[in-house]
PDB file of N, CA and C in Angstrom:
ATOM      1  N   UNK A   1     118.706 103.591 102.179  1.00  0.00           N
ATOM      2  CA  UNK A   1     119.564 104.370 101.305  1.00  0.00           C
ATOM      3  C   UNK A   1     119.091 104.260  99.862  1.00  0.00           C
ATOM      4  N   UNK A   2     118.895 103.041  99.294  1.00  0.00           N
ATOM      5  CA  UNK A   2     118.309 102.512  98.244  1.00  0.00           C
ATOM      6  C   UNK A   2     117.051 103.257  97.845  1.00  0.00           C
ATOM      7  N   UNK A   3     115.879 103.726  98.637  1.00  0.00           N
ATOM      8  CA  UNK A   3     114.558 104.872  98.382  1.00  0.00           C
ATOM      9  C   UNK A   3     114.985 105.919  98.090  1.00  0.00           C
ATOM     10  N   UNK A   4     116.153 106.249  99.011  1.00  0.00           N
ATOM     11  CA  UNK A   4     116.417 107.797  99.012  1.00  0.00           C
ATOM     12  C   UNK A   4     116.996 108.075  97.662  1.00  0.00           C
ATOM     13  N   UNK A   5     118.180 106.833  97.081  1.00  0.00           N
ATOM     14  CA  UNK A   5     118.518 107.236  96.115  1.00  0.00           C
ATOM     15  C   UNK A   5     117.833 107.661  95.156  1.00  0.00           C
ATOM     16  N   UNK A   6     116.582 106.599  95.031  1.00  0.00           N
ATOM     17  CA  UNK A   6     115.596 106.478  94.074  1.00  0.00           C
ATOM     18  C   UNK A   6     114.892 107.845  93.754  1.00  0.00           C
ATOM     19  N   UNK A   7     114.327 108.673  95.356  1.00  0.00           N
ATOM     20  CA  UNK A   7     113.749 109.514  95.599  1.00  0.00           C
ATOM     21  C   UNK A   7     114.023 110.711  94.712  1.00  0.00           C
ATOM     22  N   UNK A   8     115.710 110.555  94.939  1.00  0.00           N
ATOM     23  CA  UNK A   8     116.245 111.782  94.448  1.00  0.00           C
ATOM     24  C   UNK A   8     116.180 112.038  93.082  1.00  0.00           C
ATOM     25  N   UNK A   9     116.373 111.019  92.385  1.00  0.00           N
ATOM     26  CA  UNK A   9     116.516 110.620  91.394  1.00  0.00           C
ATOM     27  C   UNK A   9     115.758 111.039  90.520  1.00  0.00           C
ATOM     28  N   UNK A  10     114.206 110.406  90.844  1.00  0.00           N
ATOM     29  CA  UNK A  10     112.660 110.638  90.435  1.00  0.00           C
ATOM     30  C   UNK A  10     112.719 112.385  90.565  1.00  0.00           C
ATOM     31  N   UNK A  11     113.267 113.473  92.311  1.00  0.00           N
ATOM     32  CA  UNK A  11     112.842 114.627  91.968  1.00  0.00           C
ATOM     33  C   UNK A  11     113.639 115.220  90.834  1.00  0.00           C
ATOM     34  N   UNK A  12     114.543 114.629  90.631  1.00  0.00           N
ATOM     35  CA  UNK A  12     115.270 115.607  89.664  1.00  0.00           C
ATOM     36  C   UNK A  12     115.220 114.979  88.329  1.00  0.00           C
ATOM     37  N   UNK A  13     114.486 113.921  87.713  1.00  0.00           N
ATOM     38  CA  UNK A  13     113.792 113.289  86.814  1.00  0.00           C
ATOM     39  C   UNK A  13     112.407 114.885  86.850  1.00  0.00           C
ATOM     40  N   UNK A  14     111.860 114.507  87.484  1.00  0.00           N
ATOM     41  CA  UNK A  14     110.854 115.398  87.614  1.00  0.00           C
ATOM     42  C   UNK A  14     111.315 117.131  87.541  1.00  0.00           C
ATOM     43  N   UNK A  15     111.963 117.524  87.775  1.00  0.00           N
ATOM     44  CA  UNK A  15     112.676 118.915  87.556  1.00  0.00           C
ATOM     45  C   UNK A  15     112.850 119.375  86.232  1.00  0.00           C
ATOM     46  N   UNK A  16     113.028 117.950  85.181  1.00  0.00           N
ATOM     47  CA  UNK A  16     113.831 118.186  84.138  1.00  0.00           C
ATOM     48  C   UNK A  16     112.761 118.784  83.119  1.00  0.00           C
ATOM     49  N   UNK A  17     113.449 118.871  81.772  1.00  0.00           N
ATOM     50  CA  UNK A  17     112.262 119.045  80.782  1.00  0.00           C
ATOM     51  C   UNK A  17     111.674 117.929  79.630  1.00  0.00           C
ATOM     52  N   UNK A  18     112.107 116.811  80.313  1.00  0.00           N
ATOM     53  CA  UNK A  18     111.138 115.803  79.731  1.00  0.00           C
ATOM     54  C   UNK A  18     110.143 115.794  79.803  1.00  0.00           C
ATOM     55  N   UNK A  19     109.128 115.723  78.923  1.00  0.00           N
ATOM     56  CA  UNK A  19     107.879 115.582  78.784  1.00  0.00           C
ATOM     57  C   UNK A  19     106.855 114.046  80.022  1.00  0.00           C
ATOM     58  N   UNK A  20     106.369 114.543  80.461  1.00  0.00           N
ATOM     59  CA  UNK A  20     105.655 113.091  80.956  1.00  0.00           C
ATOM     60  C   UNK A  20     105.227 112.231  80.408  1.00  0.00           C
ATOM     61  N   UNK A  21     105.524 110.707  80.371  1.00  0.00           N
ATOM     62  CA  UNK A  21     104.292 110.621  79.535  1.00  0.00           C
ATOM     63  C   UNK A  21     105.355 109.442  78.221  1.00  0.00           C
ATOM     64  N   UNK A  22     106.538 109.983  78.439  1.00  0.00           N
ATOM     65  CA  UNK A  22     107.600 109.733  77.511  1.00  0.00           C
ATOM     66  C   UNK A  22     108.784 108.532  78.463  1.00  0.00           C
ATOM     67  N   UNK A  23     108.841 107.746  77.038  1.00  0.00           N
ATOM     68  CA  UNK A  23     109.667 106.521  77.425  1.00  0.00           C
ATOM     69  C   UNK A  23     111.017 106.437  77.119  1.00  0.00           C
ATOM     70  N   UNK A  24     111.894 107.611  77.721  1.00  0.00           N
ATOM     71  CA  UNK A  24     112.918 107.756  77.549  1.00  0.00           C
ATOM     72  C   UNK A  24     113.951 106.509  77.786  1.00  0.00           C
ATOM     73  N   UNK A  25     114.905 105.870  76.887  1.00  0.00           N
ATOM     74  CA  UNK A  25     116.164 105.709  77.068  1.00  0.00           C
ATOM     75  C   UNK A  25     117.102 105.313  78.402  1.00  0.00           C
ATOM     76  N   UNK A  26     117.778 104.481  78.907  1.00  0.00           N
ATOM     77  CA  UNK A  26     118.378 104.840  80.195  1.00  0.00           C
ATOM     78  C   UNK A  26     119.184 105.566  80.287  1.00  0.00           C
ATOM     79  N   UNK A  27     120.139 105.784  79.025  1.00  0.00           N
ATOM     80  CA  UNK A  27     120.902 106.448  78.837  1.00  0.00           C
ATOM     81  C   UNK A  27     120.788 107.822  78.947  1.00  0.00           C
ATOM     82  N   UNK A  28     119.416 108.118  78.264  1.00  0.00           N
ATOM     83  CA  UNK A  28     118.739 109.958  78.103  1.00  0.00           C
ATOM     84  C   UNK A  28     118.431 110.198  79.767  1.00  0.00           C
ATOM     85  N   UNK A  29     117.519 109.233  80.258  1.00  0.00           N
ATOM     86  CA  UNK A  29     117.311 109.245  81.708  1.00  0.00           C
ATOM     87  C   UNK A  29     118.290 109.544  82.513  1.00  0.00           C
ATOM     88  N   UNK A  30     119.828 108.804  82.652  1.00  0.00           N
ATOM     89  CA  UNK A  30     121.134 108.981  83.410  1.00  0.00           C
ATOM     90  C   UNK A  30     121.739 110.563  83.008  1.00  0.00           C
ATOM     91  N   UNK A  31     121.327 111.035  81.946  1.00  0.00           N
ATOM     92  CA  UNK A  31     121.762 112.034  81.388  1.00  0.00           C
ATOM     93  C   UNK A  31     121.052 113.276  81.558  1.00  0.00           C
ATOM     94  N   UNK A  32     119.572 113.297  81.690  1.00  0.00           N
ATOM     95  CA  UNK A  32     118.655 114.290  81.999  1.00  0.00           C
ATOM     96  C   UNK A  32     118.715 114.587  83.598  1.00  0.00           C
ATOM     97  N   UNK A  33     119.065 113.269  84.082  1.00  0.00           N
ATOM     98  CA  UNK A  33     118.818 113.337  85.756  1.00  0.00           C
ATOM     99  C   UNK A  33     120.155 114.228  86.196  1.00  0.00           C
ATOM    100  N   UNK A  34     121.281 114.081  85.728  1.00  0.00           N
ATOM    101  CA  UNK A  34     122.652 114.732  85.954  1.00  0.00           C
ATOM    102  C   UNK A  34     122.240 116.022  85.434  1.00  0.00           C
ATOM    103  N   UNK A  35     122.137 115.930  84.380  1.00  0.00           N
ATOM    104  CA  UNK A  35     121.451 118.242  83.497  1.00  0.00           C
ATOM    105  C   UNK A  35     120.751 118.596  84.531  1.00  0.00           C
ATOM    106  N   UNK A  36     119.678 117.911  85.635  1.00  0.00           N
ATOM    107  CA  UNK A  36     118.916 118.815  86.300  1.00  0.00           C
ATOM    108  C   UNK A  36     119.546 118.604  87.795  1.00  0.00           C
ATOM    109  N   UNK A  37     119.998 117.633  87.881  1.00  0.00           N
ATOM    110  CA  UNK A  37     120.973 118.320  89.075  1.00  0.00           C
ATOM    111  C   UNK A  37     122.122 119.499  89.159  1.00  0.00           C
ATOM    112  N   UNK A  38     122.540 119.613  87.909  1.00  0.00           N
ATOM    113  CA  UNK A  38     123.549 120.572  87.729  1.00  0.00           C
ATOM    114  C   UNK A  38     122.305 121.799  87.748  1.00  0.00           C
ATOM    115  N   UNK A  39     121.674 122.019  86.845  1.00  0.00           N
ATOM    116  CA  UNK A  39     120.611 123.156  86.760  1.00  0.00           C
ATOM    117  C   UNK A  39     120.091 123.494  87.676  1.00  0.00           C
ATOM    118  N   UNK A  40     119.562 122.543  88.500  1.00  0.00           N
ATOM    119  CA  UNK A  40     118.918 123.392  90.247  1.00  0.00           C
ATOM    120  C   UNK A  40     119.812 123.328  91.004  1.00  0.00           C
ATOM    121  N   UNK A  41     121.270 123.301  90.955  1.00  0.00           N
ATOM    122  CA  UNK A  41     122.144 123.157  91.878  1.00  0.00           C
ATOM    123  C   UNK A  41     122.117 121.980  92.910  1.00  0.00           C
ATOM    124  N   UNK A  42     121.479 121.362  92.478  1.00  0.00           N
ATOM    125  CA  UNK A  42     122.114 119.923  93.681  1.00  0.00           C
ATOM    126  C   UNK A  42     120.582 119.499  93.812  1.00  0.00           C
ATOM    127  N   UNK A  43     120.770 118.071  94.351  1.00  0.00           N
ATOM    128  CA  UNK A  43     118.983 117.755  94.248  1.00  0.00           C
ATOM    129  C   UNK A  43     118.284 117.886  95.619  1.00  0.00           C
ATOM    130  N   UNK A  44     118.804 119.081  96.089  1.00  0.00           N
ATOM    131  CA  UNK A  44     117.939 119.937  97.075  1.00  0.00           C
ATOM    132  C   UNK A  44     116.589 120.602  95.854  1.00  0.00           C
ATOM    133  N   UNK A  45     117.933 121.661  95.303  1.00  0.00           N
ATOM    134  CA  UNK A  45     117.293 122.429  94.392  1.00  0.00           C
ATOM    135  C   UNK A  45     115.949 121.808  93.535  1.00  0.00           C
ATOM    136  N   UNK A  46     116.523 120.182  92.741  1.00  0.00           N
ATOM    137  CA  UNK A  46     115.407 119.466  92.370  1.00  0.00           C
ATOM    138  C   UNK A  46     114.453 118.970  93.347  1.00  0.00           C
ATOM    139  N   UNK A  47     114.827 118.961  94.423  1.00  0.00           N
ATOM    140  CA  UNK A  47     113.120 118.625  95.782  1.00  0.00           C
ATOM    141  C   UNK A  47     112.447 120.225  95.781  1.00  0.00           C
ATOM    142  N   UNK A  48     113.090 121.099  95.706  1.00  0.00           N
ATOM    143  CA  UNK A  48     112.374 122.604  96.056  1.00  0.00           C
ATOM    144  C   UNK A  48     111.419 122.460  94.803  1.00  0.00           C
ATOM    145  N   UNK A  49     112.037 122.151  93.418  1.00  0.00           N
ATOM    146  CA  UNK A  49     111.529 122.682  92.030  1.00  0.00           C
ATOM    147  C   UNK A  49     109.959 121.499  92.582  1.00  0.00           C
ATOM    148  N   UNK A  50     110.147 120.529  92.831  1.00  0.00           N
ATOM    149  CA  UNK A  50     109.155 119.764  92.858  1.00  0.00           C
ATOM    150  C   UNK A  50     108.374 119.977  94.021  1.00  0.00           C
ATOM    151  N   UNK A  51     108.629 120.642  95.266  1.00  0.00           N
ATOM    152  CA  UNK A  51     107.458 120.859  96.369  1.00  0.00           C
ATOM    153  C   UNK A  51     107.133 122.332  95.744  1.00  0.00           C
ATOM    154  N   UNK A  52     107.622 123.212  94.868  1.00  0.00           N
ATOM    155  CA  UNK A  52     107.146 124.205  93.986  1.00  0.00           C
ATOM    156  C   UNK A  52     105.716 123.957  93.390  1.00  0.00           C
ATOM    157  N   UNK A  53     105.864 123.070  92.170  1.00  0.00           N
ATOM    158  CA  UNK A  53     105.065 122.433  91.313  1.00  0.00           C
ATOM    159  C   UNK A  53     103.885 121.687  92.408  1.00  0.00           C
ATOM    160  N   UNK A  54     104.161 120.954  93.178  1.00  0.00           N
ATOM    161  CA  UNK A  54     103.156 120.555  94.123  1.00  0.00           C
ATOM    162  C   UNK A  54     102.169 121.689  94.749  1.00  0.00           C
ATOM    163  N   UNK A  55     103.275 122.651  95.037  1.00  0.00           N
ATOM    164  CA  UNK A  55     101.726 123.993  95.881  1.00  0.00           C
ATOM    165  C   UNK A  55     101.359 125.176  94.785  1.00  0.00           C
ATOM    166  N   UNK A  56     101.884 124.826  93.217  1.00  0.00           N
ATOM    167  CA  UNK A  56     101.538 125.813  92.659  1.00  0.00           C
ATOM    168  C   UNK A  56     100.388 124.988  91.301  1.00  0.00           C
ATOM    169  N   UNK A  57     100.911 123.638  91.021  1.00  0.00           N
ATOM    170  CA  UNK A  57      99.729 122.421  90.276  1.00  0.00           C
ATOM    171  C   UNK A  57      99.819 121.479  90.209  1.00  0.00           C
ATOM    172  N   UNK A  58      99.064 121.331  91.848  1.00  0.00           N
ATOM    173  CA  UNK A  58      99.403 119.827  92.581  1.00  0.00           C
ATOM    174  C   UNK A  58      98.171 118.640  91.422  1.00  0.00           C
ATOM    175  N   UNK A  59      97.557 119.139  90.710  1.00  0.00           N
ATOM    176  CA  UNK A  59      96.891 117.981  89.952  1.00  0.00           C
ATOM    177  C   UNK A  59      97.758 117.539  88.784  1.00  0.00           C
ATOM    178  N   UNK A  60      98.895 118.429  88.258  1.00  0.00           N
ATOM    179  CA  UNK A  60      99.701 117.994  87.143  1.00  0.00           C
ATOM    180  C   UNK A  60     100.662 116.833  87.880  1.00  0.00           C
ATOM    181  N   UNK A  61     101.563 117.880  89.346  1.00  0.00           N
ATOM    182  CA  UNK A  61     102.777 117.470  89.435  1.00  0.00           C
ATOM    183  C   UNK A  61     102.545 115.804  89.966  1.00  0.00           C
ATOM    184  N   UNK A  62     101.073 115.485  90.313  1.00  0.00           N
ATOM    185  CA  UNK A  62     100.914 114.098  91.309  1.00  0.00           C
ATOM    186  C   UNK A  62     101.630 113.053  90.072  1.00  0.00           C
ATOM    187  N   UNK A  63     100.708 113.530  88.459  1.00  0.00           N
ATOM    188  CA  UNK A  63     101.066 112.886  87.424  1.00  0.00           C
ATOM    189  C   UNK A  63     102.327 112.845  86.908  1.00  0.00           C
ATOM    190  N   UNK A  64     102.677 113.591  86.870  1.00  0.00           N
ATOM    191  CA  UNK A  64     103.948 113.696  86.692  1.00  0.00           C
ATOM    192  C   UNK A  64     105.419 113.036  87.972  1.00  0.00           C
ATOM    193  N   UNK A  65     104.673 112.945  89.116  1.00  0.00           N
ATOM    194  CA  UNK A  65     105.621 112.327  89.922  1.00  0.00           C
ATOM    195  C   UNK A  65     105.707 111.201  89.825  1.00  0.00           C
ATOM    196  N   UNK A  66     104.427 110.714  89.547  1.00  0.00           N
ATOM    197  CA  UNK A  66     104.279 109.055  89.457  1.00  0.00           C
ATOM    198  C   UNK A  66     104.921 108.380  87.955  1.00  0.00           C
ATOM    199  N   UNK A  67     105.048 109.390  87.054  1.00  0.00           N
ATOM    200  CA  UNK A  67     106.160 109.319  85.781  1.00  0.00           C
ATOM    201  C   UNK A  67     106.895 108.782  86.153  1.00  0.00           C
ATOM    202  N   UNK A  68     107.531 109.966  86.606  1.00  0.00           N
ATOM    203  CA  UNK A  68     109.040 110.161  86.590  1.00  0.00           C
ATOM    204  C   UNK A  68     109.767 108.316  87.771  1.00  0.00           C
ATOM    205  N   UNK A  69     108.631 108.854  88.579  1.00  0.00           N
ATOM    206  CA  UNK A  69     109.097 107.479  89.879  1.00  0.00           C
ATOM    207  C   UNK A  69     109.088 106.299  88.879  1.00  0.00           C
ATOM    208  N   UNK A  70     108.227 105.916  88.320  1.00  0.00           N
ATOM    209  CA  UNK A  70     107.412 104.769  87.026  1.00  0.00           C
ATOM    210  C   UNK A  70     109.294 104.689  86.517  1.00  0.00           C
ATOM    211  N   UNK A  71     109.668 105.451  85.749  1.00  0.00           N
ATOM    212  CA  UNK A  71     110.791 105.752  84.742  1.00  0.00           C
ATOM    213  C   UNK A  71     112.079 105.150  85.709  1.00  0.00           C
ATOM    214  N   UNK A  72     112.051 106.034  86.868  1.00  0.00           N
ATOM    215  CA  UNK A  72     113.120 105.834  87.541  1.00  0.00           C
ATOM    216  C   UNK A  72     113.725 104.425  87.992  1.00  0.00           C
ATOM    217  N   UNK A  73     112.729 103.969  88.513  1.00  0.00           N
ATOM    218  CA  UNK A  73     112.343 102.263  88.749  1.00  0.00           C
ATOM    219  C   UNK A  73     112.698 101.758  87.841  1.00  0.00           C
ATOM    220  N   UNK A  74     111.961 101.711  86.508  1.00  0.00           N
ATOM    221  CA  UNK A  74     112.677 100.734  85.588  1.00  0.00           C
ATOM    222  C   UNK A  74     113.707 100.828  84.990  1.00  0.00           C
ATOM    223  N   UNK A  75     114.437 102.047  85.020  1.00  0.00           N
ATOM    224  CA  UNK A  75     115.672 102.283  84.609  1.00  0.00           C
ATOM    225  C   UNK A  75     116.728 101.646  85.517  1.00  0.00           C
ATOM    226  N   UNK A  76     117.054 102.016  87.009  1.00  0.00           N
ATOM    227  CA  UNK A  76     117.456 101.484  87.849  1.00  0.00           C
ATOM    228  C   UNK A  76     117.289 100.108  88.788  1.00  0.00           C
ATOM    229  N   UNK A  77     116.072  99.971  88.843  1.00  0.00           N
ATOM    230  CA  UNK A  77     116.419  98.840  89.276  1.00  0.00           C
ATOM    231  C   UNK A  77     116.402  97.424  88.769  1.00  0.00           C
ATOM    232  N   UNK A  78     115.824  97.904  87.366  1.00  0.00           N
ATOM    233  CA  UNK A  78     115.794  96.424  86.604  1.00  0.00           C
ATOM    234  C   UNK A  78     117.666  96.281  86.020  1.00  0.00           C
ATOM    235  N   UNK A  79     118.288  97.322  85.775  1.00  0.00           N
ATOM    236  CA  UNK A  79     119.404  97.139  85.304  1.00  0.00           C
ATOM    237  C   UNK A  79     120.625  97.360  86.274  1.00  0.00           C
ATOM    238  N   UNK A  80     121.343  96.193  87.167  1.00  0.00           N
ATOM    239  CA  UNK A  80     122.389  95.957  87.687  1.00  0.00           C
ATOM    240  C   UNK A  80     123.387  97.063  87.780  1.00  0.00           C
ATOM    241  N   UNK A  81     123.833  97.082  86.458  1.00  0.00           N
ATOM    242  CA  UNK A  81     124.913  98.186  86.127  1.00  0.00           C
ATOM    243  C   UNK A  81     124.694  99.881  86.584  1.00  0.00           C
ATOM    244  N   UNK A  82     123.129  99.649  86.036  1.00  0.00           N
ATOM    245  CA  UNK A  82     122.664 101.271  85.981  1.00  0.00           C
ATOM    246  C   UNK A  82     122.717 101.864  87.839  1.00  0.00           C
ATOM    247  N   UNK A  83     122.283 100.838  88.254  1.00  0.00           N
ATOM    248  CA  UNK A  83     122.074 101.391  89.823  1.00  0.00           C
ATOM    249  C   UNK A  83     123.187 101.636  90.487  1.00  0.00           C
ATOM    250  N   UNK A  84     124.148 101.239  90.284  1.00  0.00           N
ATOM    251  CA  UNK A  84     125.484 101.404  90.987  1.00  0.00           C
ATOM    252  C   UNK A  84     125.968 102.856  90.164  1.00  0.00           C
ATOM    253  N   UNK A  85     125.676 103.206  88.887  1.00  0.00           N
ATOM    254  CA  UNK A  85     126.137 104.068  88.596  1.00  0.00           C
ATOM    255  C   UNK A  85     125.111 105.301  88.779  1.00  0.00           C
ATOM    256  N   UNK A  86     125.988 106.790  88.808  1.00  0.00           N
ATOM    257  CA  UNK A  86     125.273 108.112  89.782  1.00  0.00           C
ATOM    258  C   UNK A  86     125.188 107.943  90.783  1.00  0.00           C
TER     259      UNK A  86
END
């Protein structure tokens, strides 16, 4: 359950319009990840936006997945509080 959360997390991290690359905040992170779930409608929508980006520039989105996953991780699982919340 714990991956999946993560999973989701990272695609709709990845959906958003943060820049890659960027050491966002946990706070901006908890906050960008909710804007792009609301924006693709649910984080279906954020897995579509991201198997999108994969068959349309699978050399950006690899970088960019491994971001967002990078981000997601240390936001969540180093901080107790943060993971229980979303």
């Amino acid at each position: 359950m714990r991956s999946q959360l993560l999973a989701a997390r990272a695609a709709a991290l990845f959906a958003s319009d943060l820049p890659a690359g960027s050491r966002p905040s946990p706070a901006l992170v908890e906050a960008t990840i909710a804007e792009s779930v609301r924006t693709c409608g649910g984080t279906r929508g954020c897995v579509a936006a991201l198997a999108a980006a994969y068959g349309d520039y699978p050399e950006t989105a690899v970088a960019r997945m491994r971001w967002a996953r990078s981000v997601v991780q240390g936001v969540y699982e180093s901080s107790p509080h943060m993971a229980l919340a979303a």
